[in-house]
PDB file of N, CA and C in Angstrom:
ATOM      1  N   UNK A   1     113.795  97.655  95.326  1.00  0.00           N
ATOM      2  CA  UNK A   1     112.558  98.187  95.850  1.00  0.00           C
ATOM      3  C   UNK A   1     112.274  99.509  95.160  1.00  0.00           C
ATOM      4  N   UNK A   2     111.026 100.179  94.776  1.00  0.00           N
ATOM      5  CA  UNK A   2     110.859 101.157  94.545  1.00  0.00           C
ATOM      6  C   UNK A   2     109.219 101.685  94.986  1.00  0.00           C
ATOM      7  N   UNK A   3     109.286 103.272  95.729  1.00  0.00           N
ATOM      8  CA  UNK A   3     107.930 103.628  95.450  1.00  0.00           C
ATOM      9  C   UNK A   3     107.462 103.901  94.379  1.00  0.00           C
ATOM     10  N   UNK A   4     106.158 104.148  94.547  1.00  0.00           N
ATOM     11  CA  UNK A   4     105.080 105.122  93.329  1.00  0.00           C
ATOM     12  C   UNK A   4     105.521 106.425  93.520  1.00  0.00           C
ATOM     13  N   UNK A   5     106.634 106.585  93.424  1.00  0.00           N
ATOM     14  CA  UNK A   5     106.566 108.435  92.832  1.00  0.00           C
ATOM     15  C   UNK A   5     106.778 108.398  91.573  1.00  0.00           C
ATOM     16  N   UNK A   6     106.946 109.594  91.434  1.00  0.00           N
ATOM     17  CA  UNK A   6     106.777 110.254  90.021  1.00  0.00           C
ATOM     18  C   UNK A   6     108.627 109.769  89.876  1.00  0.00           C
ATOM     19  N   UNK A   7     109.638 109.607  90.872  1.00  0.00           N
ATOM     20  CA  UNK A   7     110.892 109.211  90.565  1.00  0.00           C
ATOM     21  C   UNK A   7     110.899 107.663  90.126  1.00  0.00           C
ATOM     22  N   UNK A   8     110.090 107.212  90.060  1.00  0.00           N
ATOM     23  CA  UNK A   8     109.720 105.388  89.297  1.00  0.00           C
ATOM     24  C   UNK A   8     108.965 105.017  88.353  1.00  0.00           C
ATOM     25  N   UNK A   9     109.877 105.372  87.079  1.00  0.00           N
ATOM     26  CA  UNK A   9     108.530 105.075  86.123  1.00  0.00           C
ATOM     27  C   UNK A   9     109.110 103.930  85.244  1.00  0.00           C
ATOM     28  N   UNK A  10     108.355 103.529  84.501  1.00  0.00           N
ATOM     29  CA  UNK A  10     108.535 102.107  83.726  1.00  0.00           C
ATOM     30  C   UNK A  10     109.609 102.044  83.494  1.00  0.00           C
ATOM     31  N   UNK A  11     110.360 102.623  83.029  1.00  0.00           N
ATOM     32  CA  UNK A  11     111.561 102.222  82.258  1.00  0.00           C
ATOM     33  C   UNK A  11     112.941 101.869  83.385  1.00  0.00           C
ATOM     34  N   UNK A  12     112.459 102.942  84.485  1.00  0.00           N
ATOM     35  CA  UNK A  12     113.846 102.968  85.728  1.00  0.00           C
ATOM     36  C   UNK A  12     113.329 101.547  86.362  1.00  0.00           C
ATOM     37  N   UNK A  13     112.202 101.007  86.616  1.00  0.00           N
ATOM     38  CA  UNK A  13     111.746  99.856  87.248  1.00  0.00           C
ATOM     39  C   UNK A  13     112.204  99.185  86.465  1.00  0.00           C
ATOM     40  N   UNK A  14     112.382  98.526  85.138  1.00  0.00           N
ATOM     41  CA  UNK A  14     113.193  98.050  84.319  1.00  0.00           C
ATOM     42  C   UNK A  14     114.376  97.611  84.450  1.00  0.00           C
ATOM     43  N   UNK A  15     114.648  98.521  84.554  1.00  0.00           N
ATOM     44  CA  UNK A  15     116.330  98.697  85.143  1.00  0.00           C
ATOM     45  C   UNK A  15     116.929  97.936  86.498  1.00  0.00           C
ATOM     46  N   UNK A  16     115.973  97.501  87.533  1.00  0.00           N
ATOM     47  CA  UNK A  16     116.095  96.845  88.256  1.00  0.00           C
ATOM     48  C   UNK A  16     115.659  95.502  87.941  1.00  0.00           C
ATOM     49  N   UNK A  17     116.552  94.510  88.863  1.00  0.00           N
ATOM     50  CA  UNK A  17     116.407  92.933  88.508  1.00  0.00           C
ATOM     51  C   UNK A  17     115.068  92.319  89.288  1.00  0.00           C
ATOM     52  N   UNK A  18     114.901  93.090  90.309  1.00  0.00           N
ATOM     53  CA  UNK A  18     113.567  92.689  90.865  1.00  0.00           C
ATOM     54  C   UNK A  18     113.243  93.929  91.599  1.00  0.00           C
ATOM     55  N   UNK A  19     111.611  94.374  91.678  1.00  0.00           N
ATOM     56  CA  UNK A  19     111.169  95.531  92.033  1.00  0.00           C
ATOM     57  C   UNK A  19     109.838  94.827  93.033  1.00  0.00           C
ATOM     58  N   UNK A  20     109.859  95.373  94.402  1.00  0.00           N
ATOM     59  CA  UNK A  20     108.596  94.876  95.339  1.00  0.00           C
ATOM     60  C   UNK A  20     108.144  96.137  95.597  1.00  0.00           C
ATOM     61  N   UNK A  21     106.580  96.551  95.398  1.00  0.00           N
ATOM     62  CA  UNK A  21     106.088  97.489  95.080  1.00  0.00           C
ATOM     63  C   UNK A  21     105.145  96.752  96.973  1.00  0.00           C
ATOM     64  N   UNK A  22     105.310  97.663  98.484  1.00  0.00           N
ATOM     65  CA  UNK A  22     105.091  97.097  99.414  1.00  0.00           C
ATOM     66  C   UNK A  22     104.043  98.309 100.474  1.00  0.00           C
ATOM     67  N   UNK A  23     103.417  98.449 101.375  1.00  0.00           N
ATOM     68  CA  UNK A  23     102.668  98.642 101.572  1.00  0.00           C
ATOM     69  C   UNK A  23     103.661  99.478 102.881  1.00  0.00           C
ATOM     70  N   UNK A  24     103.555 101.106 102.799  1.00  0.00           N
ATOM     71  CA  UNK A  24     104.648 101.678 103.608  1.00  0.00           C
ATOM     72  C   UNK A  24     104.873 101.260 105.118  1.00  0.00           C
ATOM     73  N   UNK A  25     103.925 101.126 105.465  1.00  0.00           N
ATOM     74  CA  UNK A  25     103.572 100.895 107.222  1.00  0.00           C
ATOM     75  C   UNK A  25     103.696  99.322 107.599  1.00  0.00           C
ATOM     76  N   UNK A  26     103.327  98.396 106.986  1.00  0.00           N
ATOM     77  CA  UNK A  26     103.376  97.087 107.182  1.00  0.00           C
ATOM     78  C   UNK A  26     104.636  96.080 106.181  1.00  0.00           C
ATOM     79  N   UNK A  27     104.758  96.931 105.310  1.00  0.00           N
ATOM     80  CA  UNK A  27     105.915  95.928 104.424  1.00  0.00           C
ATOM     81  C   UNK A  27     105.233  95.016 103.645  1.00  0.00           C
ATOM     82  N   UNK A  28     104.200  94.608 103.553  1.00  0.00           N
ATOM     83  CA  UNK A  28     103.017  93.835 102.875  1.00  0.00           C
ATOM     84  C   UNK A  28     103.432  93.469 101.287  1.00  0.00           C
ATOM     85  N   UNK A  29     104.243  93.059 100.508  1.00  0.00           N
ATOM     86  CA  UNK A  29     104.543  93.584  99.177  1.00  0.00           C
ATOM     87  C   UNK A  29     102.863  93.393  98.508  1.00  0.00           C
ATOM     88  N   UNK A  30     102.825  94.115  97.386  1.00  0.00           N
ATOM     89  CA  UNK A  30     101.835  93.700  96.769  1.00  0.00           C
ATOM     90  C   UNK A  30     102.035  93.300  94.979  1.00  0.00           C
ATOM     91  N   UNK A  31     103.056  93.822  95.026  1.00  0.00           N
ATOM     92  CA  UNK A  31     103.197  93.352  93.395  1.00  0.00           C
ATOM     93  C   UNK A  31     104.757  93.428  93.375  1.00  0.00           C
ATOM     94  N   UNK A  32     105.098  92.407  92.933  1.00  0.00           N
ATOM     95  CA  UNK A  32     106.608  91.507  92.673  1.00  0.00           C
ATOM     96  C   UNK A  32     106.743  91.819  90.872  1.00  0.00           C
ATOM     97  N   UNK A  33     108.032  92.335  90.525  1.00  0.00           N
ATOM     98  CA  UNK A  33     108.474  92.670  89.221  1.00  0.00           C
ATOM     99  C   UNK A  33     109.462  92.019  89.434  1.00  0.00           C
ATOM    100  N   UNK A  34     109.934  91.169  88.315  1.00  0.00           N
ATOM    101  CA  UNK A  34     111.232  90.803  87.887  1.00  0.00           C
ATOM    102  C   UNK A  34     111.719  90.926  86.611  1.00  0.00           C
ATOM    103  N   UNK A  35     112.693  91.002  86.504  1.00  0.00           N
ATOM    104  CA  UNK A  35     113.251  91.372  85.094  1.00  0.00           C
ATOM    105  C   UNK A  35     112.273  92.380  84.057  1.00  0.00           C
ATOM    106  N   UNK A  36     111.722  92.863  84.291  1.00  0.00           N
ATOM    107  CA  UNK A  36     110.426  94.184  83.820  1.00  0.00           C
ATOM    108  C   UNK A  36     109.216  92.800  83.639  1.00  0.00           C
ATOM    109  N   UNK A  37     108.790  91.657  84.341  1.00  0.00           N
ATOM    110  CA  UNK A  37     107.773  91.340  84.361  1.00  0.00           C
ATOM    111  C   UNK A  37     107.066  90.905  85.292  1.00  0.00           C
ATOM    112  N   UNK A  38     105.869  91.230  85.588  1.00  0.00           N
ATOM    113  CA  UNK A  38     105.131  91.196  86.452  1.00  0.00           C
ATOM    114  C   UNK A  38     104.654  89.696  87.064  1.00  0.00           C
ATOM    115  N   UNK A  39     105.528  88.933  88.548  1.00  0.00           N
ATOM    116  CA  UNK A  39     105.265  87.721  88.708  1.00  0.00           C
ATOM    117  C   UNK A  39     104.220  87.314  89.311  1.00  0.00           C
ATOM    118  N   UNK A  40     104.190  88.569  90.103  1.00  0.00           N
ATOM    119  CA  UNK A  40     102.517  88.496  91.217  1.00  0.00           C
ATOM    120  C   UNK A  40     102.206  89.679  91.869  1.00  0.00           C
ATOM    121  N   UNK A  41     101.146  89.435  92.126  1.00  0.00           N
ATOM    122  CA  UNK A  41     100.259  90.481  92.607  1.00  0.00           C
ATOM    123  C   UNK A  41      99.257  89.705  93.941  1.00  0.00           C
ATOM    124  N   UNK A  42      99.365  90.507  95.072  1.00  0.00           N
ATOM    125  CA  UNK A  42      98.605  90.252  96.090  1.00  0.00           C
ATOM    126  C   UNK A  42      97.480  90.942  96.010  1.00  0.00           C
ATOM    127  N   UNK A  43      95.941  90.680  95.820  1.00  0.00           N
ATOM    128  CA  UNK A  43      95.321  91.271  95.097  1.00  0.00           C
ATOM    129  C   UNK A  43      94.712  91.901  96.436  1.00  0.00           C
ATOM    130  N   UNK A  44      94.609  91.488  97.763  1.00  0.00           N
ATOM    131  CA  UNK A  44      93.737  92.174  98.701  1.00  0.00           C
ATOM    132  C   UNK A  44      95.026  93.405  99.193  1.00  0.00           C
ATOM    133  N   UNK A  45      96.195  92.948  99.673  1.00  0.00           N
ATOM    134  CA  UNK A  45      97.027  94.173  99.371  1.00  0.00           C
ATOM    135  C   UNK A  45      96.990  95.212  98.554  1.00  0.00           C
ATOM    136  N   UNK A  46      96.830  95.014  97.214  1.00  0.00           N
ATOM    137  CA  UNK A  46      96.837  96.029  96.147  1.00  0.00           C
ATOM    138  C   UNK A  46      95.470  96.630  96.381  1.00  0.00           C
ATOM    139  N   UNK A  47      94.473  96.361  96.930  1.00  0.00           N
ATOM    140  CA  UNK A  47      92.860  96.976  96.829  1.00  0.00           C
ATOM    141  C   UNK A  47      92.959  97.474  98.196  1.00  0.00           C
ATOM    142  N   UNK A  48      94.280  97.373  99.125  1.00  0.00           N
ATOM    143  CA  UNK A  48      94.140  98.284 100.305  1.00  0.00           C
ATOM    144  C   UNK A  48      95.015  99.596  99.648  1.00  0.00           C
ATOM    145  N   UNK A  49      96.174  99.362  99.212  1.00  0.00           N
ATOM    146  CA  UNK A  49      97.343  99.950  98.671  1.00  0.00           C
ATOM    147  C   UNK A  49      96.739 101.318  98.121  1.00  0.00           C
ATOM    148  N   UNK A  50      95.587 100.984  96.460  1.00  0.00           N
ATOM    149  CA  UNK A  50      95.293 101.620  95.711  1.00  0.00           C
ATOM    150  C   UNK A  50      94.387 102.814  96.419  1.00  0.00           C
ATOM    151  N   UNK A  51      93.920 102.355  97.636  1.00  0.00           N
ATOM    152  CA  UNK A  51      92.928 103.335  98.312  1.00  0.00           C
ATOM    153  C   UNK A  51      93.530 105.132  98.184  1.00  0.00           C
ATOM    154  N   UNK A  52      94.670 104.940  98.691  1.00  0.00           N
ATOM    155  CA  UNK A  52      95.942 106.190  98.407  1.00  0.00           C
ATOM    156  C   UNK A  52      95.721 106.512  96.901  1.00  0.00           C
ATOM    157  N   UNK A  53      95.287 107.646  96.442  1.00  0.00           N
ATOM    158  CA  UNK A  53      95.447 107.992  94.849  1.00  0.00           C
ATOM    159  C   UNK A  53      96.659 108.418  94.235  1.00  0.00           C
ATOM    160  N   UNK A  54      97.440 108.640  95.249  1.00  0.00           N
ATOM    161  CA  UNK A  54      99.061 108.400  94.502  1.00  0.00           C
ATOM    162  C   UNK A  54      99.624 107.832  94.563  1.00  0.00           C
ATOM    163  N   UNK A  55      99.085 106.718  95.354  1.00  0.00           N
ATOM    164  CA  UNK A  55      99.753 105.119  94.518  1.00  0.00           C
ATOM    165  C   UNK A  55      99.064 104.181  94.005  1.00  0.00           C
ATOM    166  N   UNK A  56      97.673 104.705  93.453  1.00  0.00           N
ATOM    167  CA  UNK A  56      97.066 104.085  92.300  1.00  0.00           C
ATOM    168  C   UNK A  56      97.592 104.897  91.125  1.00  0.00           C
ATOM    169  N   UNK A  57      97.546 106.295  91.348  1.00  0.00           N
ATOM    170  CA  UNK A  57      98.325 106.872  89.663  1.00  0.00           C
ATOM    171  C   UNK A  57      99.809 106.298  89.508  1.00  0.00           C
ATOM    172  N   UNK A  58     100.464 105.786  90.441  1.00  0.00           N
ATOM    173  CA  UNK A  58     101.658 105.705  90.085  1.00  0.00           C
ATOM    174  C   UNK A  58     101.793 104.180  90.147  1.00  0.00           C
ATOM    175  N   UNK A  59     101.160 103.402  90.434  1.00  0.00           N
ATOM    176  CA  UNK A  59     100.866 101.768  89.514  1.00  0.00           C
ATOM    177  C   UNK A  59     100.448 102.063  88.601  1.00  0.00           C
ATOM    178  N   UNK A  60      99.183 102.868  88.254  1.00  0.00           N
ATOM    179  CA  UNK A  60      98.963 102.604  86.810  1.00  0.00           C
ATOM    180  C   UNK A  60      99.898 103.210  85.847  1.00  0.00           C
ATOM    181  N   UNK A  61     100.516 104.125  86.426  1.00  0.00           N
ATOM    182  CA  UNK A  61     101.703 104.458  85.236  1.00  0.00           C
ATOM    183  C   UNK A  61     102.945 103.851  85.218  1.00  0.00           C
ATOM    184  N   UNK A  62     103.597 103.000  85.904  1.00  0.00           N
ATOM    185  CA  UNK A  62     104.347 101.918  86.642  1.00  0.00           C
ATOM    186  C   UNK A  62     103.859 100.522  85.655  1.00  0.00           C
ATOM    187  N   UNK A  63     102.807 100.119  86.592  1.00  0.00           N
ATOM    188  CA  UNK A  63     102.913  98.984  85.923  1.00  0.00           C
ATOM    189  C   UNK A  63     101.380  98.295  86.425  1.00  0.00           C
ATOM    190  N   UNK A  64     100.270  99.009  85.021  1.00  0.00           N
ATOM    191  CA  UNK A  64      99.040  98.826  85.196  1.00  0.00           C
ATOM    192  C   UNK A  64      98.835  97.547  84.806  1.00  0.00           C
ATOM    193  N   UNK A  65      99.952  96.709  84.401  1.00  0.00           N
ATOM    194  CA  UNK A  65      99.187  95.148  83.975  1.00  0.00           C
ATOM    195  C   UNK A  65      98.694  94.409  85.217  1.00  0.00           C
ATOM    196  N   UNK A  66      99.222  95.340  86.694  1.00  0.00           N
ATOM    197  CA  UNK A  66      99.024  94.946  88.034  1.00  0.00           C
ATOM    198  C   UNK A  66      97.470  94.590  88.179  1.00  0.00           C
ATOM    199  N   UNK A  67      96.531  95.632  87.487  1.00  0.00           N
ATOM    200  CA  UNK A  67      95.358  95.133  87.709  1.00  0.00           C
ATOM    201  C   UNK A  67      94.440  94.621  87.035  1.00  0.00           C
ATOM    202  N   UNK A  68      95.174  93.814  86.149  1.00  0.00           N
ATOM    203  CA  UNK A  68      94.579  92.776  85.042  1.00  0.00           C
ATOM    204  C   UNK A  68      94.571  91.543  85.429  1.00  0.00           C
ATOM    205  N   UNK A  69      93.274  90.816  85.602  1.00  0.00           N
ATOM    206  CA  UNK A  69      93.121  89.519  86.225  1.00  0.00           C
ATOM    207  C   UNK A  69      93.845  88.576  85.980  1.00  0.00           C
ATOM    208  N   UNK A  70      94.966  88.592  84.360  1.00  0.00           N
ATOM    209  CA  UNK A  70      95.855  87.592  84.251  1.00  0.00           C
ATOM    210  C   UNK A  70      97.402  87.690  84.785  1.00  0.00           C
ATOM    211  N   UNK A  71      97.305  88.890  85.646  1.00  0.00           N
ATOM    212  CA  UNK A  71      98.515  88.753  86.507  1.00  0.00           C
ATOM    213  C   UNK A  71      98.651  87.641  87.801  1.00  0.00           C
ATOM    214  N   UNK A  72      99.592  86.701  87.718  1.00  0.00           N
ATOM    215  CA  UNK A  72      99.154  85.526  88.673  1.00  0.00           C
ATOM    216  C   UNK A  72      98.777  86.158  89.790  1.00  0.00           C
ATOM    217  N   UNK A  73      98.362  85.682  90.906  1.00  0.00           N
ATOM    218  CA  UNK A  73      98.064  85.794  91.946  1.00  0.00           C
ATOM    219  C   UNK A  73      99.319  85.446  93.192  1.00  0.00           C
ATOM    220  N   UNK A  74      99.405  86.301  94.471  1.00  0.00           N
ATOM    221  CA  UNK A  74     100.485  85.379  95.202  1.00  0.00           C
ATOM    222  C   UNK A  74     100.316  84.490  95.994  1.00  0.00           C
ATOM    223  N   UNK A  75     101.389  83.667  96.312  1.00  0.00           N
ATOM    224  CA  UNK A  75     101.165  82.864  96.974  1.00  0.00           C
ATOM    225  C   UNK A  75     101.269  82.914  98.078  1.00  0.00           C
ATOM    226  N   UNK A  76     100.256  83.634  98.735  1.00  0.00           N
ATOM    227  CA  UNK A  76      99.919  84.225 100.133  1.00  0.00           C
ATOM    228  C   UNK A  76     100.048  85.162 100.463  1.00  0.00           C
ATOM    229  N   UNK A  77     100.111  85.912 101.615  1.00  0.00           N
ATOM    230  CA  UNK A  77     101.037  87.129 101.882  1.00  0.00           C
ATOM    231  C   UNK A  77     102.714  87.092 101.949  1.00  0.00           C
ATOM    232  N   UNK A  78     103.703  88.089 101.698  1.00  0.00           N
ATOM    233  CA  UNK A  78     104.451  87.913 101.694  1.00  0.00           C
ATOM    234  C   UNK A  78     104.950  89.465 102.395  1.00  0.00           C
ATOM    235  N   UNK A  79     106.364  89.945 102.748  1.00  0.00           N
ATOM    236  CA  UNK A  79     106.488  90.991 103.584  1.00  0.00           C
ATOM    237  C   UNK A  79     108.056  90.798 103.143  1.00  0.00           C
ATOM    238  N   UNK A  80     108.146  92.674 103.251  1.00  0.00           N
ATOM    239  CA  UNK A  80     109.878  92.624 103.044  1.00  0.00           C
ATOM    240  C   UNK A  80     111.074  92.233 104.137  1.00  0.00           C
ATOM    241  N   UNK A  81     110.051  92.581 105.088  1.00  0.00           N
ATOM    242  CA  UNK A  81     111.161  91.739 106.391  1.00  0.00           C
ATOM    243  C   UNK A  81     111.375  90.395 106.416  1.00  0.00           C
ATOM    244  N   UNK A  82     110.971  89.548 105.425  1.00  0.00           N
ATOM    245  CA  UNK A  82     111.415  87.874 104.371  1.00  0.00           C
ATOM    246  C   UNK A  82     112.284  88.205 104.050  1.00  0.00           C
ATOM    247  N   UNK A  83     112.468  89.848 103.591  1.00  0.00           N
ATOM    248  CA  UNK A  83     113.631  89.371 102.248  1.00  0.00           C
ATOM    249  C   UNK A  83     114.727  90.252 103.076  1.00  0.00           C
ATOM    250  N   UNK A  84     114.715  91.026 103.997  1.00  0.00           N
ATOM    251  CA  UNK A  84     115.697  91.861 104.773  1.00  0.00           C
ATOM    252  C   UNK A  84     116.462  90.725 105.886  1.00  0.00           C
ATOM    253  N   UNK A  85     116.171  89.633 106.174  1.00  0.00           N
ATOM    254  CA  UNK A  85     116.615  88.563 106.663  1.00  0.00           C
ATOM    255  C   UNK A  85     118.151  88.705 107.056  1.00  0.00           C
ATOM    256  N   UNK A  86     118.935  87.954 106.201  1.00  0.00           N
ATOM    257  CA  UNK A  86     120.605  88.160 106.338  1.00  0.00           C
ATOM    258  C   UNK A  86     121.233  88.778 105.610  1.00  0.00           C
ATOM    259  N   UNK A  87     120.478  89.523 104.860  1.00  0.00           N
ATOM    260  CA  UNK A  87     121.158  90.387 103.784  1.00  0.00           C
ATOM    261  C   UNK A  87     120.982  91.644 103.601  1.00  0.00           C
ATOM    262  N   UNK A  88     121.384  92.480 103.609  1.00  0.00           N
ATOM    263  CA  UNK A  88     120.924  94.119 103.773  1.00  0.00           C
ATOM    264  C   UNK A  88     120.362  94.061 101.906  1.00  0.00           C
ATOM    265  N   UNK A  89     119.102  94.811 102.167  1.00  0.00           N
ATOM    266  CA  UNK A  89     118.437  95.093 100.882  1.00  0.00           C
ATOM    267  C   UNK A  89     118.307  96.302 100.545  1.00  0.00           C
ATOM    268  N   UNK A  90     117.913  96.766  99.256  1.00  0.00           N
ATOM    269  CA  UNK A  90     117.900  98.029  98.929  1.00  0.00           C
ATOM    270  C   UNK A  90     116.827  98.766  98.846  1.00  0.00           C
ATOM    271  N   UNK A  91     116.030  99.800  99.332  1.00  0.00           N
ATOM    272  CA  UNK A  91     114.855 100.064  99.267  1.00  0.00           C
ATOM    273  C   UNK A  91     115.395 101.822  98.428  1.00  0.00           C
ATOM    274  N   UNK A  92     113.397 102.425  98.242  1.00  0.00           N
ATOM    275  CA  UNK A  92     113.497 103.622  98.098  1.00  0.00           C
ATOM    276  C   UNK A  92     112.362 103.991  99.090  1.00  0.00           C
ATOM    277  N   UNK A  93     112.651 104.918  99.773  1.00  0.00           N
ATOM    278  CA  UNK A  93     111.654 104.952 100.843  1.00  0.00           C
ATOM    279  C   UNK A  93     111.825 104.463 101.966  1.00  0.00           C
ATOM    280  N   UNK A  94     110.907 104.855 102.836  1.00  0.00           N
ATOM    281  CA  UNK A  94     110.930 104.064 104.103  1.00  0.00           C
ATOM    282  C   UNK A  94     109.573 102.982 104.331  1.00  0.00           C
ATOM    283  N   UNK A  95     109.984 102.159 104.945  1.00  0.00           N
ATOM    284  CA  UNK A  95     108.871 101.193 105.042  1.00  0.00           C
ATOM    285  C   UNK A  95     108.944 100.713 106.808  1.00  0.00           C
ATOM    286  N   UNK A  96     107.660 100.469 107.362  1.00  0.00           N
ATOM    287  CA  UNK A  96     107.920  99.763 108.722  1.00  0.00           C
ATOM    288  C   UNK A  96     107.423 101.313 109.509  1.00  0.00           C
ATOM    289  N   UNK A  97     107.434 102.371 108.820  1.00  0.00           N
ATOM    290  CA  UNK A  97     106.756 104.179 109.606  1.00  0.00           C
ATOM    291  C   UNK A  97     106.290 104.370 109.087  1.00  0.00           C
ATOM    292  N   UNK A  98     105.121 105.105 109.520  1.00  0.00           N
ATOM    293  CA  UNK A  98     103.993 105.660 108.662  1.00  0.00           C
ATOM    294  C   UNK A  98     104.296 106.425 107.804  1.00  0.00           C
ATOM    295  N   UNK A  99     103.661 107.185 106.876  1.00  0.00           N
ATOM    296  CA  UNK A  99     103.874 108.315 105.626  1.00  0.00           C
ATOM    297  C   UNK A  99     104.251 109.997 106.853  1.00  0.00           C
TER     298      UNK A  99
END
């Protein structure tokens, strides 16, 4: 997991095997990275997400192919409490409390 700060930039997202870029208060992911490539993007998530201007500067310096129409689309909504299930996951940040 990683936020949009200025502590996540292309290359450290890289570095991780999968990165869910998620919506702090709801867990909402909106853009799924794997292996440094971009698998999906929830596009009404990301157009709530981006409203915040520091986490539109820090997608677009992250990983602006997010808002290029040939990034697939997801397949539905999806949320990190899917993936926190039976396995303790790793986040940066808090998610599930407000800012």
């Amino acid at each position: 997991m990683c936020s949009t700060s200025a502590a996540c930039s292309t290359s450290s997202a890289n570095k991780f095997r999968e990165v869910n870029f998620a919506d702090q208060l709801t867990g909402r992911i909106y853009l799924k990275i794997a292996s440094g490539k971009q698998v999906w993007v929830d596009r009404e998530a990301l157009e709530n997400a981006v409203r915040q201007r520091d986490t539109h500067a820090g997608l677009k310096a992250v990983a602006g192919e997010a808002f290029d129409l040939s990034t697939p689309a997801a397949p539905g909504p999806h949320f990190l409490s899917e993936l926190a299930g039976a396995e303790r996951i790793q986040t940066l940040g808090r998610w599930g409390t407000p800012a």
